[in-house]
N, C-alpha and C. Protein backbone atom coordinates (compact mmCIF):
# COMPACT_ATOMS: atom_id res chain seq x y z
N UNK A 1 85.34 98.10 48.89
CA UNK A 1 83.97 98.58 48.80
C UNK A 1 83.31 97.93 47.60
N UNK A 2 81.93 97.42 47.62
CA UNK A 2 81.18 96.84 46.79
C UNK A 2 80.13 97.79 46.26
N UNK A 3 79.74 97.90 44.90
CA UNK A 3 78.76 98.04 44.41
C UNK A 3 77.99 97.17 44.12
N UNK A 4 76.50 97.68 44.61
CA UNK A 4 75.43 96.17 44.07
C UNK A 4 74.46 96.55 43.27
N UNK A 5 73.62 95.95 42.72
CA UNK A 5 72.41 96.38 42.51
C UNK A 5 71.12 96.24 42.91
N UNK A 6 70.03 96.34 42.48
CA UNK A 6 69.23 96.11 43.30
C UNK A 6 68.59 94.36 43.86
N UNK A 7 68.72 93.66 43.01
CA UNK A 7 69.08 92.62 43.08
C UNK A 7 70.03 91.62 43.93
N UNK A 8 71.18 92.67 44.49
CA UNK A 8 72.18 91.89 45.19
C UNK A 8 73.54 91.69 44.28
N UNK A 9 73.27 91.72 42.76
CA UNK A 9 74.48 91.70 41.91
C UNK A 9 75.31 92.20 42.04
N UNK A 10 76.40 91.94 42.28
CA UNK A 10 77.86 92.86 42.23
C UNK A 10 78.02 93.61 40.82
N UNK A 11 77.87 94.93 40.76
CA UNK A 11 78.36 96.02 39.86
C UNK A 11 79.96 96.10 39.61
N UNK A 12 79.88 96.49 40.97
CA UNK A 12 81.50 97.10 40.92
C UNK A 12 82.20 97.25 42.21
N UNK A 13 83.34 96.68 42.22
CA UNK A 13 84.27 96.55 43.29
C UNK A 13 85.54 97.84 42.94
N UNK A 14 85.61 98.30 44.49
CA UNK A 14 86.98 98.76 44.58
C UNK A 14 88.08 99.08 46.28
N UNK A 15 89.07 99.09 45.30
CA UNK A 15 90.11 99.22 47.05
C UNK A 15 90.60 100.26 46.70
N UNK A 16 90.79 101.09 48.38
CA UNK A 16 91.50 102.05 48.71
C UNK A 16 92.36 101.68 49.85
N UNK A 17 93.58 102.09 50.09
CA UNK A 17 94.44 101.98 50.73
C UNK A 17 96.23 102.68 50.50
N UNK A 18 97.02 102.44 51.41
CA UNK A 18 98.17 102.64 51.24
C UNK A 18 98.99 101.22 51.79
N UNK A 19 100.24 101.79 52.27
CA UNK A 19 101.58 100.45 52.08
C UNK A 19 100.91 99.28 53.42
N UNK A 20 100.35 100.02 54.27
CA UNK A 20 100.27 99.70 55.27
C UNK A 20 99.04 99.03 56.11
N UNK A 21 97.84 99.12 57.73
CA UNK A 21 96.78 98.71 57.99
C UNK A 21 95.92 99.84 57.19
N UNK A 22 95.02 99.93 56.93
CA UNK A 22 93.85 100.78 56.53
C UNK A 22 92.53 100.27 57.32
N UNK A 23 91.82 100.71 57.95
CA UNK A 23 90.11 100.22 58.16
C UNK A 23 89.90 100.77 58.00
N UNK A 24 88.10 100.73 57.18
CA UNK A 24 87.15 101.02 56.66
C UNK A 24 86.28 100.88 57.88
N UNK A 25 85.27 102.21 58.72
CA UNK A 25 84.82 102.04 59.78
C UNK A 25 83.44 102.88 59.72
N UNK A 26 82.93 103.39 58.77
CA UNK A 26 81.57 104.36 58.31
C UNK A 26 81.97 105.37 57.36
N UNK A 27 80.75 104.95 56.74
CA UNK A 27 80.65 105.80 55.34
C UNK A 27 79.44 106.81 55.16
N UNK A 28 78.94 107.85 54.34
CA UNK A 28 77.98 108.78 54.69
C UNK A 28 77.87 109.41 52.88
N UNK A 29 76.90 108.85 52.53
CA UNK A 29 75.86 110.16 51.33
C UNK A 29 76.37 110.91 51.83
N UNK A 30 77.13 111.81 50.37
CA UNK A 30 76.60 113.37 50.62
C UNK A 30 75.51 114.01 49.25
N UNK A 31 75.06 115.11 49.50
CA UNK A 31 74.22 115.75 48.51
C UNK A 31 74.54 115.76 46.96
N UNK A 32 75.71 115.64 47.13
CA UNK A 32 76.13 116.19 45.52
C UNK A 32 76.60 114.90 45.00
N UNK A 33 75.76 113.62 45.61
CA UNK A 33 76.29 112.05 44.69
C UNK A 33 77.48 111.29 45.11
N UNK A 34 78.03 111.51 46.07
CA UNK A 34 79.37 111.62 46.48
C UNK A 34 79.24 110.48 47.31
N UNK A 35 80.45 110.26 47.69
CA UNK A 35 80.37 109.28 49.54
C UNK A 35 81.59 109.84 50.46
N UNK A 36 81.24 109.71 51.98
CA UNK A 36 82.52 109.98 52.39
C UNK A 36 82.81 108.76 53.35
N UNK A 37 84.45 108.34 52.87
CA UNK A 37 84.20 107.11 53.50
C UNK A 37 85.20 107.00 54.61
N UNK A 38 85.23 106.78 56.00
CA UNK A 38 86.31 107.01 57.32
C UNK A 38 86.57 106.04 58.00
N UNK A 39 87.43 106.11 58.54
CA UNK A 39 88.23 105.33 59.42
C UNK A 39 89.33 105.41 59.51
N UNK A 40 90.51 104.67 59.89
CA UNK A 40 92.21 104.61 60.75
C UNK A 40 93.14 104.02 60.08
N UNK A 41 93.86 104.48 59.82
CA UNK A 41 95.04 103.96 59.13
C UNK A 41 96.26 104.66 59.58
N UNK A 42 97.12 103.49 59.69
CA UNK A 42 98.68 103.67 60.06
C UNK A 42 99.64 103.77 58.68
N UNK A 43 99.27 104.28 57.09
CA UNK A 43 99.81 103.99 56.31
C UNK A 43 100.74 104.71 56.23
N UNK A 44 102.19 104.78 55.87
CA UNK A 44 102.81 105.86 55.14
C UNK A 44 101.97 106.43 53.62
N UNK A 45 102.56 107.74 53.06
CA UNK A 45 101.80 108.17 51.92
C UNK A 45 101.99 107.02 50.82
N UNK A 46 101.19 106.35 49.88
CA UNK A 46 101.99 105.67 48.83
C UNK A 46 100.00 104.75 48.68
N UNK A 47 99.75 104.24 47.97
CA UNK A 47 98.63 103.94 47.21
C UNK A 47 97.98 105.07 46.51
N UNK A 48 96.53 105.06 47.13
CA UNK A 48 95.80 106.76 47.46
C UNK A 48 95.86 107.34 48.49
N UNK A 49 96.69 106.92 49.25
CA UNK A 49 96.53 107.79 50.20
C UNK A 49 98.17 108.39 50.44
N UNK A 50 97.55 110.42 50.30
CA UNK A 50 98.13 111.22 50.01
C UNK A 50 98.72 112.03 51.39
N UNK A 51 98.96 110.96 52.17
CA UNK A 51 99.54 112.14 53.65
C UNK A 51 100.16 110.88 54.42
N UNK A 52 100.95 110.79 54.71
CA UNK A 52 101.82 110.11 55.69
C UNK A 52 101.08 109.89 57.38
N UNK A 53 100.74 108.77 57.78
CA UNK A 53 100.40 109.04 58.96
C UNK A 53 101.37 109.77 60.10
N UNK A 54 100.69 110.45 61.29
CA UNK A 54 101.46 111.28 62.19
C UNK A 54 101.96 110.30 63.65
N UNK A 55 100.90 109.34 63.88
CA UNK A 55 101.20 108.49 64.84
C UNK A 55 101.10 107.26 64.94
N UNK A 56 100.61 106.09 65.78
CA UNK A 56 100.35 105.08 65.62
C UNK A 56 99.34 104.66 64.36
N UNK A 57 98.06 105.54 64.39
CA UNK A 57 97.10 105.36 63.73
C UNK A 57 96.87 106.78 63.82
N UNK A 58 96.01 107.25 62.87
CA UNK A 58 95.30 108.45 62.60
C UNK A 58 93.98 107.76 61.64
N UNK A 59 93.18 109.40 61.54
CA UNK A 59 91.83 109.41 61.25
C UNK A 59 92.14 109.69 59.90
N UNK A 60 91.46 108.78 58.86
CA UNK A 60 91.91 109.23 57.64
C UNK A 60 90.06 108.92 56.72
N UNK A 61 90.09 109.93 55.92
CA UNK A 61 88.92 110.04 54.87
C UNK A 61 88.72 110.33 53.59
N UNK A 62 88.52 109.57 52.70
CA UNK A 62 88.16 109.89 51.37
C UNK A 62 86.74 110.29 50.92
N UNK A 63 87.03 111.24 49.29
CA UNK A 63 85.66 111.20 49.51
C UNK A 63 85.50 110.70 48.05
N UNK A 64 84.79 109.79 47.57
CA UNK A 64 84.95 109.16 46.69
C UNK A 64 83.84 109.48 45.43
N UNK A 65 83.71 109.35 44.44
CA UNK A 65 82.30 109.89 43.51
C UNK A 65 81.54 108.42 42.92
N UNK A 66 80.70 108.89 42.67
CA UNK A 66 79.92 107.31 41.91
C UNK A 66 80.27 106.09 41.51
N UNK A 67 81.71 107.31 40.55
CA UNK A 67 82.60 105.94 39.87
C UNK A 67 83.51 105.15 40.75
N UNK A 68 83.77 105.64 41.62
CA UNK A 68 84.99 104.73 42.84
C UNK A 68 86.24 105.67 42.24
N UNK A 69 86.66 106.78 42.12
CA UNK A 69 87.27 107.79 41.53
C UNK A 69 87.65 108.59 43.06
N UNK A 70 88.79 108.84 43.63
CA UNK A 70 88.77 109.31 44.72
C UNK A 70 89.18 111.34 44.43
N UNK A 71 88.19 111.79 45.13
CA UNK A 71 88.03 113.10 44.79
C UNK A 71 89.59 113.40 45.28
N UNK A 72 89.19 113.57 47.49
CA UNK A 72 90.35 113.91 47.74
C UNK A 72 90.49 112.86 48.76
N UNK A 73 91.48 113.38 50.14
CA UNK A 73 91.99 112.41 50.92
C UNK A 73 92.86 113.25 51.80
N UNK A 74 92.29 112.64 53.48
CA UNK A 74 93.11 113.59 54.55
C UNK A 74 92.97 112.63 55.36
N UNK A 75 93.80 113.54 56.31
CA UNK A 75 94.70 112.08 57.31
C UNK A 75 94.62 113.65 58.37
N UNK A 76 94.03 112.85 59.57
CA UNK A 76 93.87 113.91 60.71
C UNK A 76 94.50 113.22 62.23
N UNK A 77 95.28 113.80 62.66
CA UNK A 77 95.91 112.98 64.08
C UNK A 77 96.67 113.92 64.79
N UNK A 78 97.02 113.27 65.90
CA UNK A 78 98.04 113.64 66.34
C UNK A 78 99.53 112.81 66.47
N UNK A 79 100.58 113.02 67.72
CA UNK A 79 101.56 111.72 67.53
C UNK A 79 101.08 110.56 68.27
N UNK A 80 100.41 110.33 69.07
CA UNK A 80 99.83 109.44 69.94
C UNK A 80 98.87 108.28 68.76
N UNK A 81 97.71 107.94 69.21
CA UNK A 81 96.39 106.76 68.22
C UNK A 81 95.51 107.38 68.27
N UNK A 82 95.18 107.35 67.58
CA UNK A 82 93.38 107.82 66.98
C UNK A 82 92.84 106.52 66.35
N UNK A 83 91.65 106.58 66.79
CA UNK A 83 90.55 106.26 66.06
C UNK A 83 89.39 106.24 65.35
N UNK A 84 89.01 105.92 64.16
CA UNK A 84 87.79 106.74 64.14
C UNK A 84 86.86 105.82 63.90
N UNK A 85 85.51 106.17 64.50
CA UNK A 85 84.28 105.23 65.06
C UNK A 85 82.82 105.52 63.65
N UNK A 86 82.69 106.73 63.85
CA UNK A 86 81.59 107.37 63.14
C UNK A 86 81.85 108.81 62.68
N UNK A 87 81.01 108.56 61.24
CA UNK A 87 80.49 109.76 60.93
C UNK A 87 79.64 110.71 60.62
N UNK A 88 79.03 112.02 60.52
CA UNK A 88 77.76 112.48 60.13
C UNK A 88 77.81 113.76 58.61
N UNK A 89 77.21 113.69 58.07
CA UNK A 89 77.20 114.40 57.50
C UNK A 89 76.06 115.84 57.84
N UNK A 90 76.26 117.22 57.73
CA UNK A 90 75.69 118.10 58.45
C UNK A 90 74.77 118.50 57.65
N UNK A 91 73.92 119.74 57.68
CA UNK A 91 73.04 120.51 56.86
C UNK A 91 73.93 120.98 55.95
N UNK A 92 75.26 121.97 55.91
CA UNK A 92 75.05 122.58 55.43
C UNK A 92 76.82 121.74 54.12
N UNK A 93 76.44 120.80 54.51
CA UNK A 93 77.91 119.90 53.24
C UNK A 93 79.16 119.54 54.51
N UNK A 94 79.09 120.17 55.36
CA UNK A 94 80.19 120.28 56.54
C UNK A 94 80.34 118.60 57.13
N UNK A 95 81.19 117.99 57.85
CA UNK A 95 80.98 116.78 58.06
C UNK A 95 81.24 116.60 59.26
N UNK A 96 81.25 116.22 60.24
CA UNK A 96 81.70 115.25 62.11
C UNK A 96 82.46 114.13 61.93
N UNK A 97 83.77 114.15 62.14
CA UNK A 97 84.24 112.60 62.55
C UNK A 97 84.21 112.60 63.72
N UNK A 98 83.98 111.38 63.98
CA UNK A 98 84.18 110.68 65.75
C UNK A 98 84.83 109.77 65.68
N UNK A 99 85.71 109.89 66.78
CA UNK A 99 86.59 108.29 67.44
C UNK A 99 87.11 108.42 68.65
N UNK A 100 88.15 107.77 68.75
CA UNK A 100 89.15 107.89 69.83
C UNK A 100 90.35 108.78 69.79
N UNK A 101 91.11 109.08 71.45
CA UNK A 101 92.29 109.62 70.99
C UNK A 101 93.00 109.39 71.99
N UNK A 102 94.31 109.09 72.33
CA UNK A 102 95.49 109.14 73.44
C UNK A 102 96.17 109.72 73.21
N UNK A 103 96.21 110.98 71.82
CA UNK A 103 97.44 112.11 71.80
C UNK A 103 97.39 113.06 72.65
N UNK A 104 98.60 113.58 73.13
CA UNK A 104 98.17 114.61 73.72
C UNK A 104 98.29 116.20 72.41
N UNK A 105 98.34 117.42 72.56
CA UNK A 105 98.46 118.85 71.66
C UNK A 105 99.51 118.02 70.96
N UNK A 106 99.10 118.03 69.94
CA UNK A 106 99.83 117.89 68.56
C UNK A 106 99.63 117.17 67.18
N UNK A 107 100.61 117.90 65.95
CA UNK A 107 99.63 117.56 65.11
C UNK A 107 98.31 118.24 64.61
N UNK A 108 96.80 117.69 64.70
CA UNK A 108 95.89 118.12 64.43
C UNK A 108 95.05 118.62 65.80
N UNK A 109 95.94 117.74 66.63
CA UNK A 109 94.82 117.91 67.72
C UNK A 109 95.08 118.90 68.73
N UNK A 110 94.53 120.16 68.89
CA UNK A 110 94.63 121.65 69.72
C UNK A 110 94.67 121.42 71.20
N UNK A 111 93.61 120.36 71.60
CA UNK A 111 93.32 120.41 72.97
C UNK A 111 93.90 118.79 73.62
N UNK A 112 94.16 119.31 75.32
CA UNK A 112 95.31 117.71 75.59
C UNK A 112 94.49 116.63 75.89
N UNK A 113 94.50 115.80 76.36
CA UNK A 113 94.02 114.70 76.93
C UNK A 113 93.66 115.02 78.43
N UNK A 114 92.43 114.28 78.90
CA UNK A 114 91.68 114.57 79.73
C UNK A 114 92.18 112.77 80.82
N UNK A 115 92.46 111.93 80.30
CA UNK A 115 92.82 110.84 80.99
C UNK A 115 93.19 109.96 80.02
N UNK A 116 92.76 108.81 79.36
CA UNK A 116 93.06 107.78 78.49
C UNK A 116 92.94 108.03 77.63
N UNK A 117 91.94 107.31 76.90
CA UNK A 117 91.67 107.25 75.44
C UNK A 117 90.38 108.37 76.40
N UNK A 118 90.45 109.42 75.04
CA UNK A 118 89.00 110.39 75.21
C UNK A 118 88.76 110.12 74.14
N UNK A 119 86.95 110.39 73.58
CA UNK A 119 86.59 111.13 72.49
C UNK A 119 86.96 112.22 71.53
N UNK A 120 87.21 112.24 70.53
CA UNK A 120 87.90 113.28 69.57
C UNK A 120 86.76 113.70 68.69
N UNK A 121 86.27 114.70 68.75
CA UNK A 121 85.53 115.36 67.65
C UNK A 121 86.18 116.29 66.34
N UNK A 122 86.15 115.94 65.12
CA UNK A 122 86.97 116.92 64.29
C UNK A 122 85.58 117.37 63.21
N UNK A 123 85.68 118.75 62.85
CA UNK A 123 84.70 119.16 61.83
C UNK A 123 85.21 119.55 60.69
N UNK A 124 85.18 118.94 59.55
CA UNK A 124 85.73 119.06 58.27
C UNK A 124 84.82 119.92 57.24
N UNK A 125 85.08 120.54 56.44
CA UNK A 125 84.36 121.26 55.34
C UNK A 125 84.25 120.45 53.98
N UNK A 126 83.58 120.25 53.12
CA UNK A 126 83.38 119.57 52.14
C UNK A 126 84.13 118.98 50.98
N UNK A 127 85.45 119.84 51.89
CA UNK A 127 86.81 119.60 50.82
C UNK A 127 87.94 119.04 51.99
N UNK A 128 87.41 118.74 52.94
CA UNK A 128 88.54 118.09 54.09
C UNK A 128 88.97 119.01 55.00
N UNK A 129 88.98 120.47 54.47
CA UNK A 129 89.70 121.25 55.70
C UNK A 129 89.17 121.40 57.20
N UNK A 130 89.51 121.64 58.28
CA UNK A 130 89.69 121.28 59.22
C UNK A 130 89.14 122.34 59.80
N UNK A 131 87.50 122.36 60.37
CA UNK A 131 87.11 123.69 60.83
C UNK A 131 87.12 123.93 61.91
N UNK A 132 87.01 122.61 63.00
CA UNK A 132 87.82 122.50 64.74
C UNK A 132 87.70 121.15 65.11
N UNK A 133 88.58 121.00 66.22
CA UNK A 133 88.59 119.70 66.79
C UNK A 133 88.47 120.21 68.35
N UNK A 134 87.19 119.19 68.98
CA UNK A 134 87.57 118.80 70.19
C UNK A 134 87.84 117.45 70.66
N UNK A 135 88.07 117.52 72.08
CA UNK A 135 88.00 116.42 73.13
C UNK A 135 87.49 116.35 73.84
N UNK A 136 87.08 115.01 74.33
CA UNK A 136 86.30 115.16 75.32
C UNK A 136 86.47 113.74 76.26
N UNK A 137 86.16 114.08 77.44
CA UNK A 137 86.24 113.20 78.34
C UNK A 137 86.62 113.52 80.30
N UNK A 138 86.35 112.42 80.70
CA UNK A 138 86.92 113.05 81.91
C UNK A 138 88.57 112.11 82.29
N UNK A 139 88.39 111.45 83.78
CA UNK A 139 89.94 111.02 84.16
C UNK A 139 90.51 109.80 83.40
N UNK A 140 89.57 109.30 83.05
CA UNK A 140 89.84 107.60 82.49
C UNK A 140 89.61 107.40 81.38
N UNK A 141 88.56 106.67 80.57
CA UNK A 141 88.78 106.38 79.38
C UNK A 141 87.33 106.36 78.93
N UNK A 142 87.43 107.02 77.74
CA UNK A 142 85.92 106.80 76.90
C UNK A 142 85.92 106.53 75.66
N UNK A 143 84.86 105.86 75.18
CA UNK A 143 84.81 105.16 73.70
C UNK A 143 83.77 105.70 73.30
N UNK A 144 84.11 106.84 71.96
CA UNK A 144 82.78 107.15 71.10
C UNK A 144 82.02 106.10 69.98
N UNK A 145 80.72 105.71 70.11
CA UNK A 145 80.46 104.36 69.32
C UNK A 145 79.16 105.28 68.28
N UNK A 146 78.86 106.45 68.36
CA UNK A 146 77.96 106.90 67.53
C UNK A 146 77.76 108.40 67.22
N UNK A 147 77.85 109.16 66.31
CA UNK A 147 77.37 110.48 66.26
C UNK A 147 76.24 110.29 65.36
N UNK A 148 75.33 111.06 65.92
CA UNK A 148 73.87 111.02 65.23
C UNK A 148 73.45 113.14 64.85
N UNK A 149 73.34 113.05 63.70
CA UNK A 149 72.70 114.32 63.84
C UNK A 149 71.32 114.80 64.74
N UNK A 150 71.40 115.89 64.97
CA UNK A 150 70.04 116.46 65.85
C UNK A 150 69.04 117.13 64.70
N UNK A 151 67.60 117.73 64.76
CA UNK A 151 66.81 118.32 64.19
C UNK A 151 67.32 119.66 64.02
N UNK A 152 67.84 120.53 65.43
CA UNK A 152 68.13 121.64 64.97
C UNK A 152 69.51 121.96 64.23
N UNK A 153 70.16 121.03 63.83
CA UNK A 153 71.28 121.19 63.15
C UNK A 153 72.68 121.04 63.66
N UNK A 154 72.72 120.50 65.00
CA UNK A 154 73.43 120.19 65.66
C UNK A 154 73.85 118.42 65.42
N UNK A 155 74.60 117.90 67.07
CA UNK A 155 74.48 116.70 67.02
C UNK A 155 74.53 116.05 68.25
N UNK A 156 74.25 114.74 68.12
CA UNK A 156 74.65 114.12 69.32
C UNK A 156 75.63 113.31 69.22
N UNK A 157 76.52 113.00 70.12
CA UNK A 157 77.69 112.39 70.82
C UNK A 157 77.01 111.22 71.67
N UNK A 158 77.37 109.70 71.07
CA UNK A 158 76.91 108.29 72.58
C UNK A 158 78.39 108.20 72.53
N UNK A 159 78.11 107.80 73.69
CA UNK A 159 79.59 106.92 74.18
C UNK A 159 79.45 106.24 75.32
N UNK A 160 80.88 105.55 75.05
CA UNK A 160 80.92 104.67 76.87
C UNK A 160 81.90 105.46 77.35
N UNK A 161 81.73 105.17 78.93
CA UNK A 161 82.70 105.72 80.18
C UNK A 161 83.01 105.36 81.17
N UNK A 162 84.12 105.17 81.62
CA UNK A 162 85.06 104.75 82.50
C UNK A 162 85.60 105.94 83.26
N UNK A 163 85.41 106.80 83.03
CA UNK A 163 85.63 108.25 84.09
C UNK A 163 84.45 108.33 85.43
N UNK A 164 85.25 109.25 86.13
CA UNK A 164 84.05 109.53 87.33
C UNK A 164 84.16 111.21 86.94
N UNK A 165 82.84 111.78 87.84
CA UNK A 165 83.05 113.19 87.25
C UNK A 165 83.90 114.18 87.49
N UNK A 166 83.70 114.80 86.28
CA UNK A 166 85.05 115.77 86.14
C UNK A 166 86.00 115.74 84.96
N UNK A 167 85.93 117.02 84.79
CA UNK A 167 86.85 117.16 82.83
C UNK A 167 85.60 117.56 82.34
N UNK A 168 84.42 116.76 81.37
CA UNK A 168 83.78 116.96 80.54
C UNK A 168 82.68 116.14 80.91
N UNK A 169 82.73 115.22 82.29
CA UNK A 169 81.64 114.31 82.60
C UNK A 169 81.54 115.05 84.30
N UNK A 170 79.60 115.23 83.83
CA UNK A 170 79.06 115.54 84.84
C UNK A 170 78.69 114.65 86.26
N UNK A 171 78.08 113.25 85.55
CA UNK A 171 78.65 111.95 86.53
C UNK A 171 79.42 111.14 86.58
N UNK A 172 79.21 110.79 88.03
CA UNK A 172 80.11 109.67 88.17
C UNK A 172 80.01 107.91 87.34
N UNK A 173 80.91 107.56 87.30
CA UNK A 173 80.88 106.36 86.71
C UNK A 173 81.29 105.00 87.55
N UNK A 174 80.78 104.23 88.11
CA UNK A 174 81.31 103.28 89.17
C UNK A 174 82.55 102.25 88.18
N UNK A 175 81.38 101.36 87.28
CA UNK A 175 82.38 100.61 85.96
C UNK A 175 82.27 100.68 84.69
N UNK A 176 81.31 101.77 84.37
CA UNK A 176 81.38 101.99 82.97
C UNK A 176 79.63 102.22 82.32
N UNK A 177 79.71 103.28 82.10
CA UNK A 177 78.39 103.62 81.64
C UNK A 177 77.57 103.90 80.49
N UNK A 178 76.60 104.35 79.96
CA UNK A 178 76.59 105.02 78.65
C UNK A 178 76.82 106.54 78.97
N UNK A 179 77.18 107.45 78.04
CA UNK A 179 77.71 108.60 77.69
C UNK A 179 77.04 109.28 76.51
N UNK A 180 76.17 110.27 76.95
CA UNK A 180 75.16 111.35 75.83
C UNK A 180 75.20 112.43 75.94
N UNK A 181 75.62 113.35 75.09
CA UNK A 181 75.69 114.87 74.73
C UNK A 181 75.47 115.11 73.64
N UNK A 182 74.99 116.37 73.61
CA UNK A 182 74.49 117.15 72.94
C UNK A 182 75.02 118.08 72.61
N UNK A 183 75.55 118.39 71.18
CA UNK A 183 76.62 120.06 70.61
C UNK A 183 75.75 120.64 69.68
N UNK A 184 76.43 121.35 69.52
CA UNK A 184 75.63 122.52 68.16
C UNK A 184 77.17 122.78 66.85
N UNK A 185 76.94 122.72 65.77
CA UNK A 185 77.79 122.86 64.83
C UNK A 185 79.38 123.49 65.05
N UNK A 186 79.02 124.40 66.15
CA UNK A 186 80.67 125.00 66.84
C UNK A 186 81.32 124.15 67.31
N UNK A 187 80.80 122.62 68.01
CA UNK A 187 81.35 122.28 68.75
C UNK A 187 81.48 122.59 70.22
N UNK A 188 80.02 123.72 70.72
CA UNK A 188 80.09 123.75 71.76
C UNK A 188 78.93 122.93 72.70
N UNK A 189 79.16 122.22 73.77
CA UNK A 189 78.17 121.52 74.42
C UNK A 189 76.73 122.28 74.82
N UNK A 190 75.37 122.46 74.60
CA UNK A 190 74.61 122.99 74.77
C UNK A 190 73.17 122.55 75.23
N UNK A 191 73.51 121.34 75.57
CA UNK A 191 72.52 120.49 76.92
C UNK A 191 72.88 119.37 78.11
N UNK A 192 72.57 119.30 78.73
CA UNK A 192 72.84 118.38 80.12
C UNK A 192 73.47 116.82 79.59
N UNK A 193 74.47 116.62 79.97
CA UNK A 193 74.24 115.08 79.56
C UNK A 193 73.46 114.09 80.66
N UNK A 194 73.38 113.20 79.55
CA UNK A 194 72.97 111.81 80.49
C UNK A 194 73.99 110.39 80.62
């Protein structure tokens, strides 16, 4: 990660990682000066990073302060791959990761697999803990490429899809489509997709 200034000058550089792959895949302001920065790593525990991965890859996040000083650090998965795509930060400090998943119950993740790779939603609290995870998807395979917050405090979910309907998709998909829903902070779906 680079610091610049306004100018373009390099301030200040720093790395985070462990023994192993790490990506860096979206990062997010938070209120209190902070950053939170996400993505996948297959590391065992050993750099900064303080949790052993569970499977191929897991969802892992720091949250870092001004100085490049890492507050804390969590590692969310199951035994299967995860990925993680995007993140949002909420109203109220709370955060959304999005990615991928092929685990089935285990680990972090409560609910099974719907076909391939599904969508994985996890909601973290401002200190990492883990306030729910879903899944989502129907028979085949879907790729989450964006979570965007909503006005009323909710969010939206894009994705692509390779499912036909059924599971969590209302249409059919011939070879692959776009994928839009709409949740509210629980994590429960609360408009039509498209």
């Amino acid at each position: 990660m680079l610091k610049v200034g306004a100018t373009g000058s390099l301030e200040q550089e720093f790395s985070f990682g462990g023994s192993n792959v790490d990506f860096l895949q979206s990062m997010v302001a938070s209120k209190d000066n902070t950053l939170l920065l996400s993505g996948h790593s297959n590391s065992l525990q050993s750099g900064v990073k303080s949790q052993s991965a569970l499977g191929v890859f897991d969802y892992w996040v720091l949250k870092v302060n001004a100085s490049g000083s890492v507050l804390w650090d969590k590692t969310y998965g199951g035994t299967g791959q995860e990925e993680l795509s995007s993140v949002i930060a909420l109203w109220d400090g709370s955060y959304v990761l999005g990615g991928i998943s092929l685990s089935g119950v285990s680990g972090d993740k409560t609910e099974a697999s719907r076909g391939n790779f599904d969508c994985w939603l996890v909601r973290i609290d401002e200190f990492g803990h883990k306030l729910w995870d879903r899944s989502l998807g129907g028979d085949n395979t879907e790729y989450l490429a964006q979570l965007l917050p909503s006005p009323e405090g909710g969010f939206f979910v894009g994705a692509s899809s390779y499912s036909s309907s059924g599971g969590d998709k209302f249409s059919n998909s011939q070879t692959g489509d776009y994928w839009l829903s709409k949740y509210n902070v629980g994590g429960t779906r609360f408009c039509i997709q498209l």
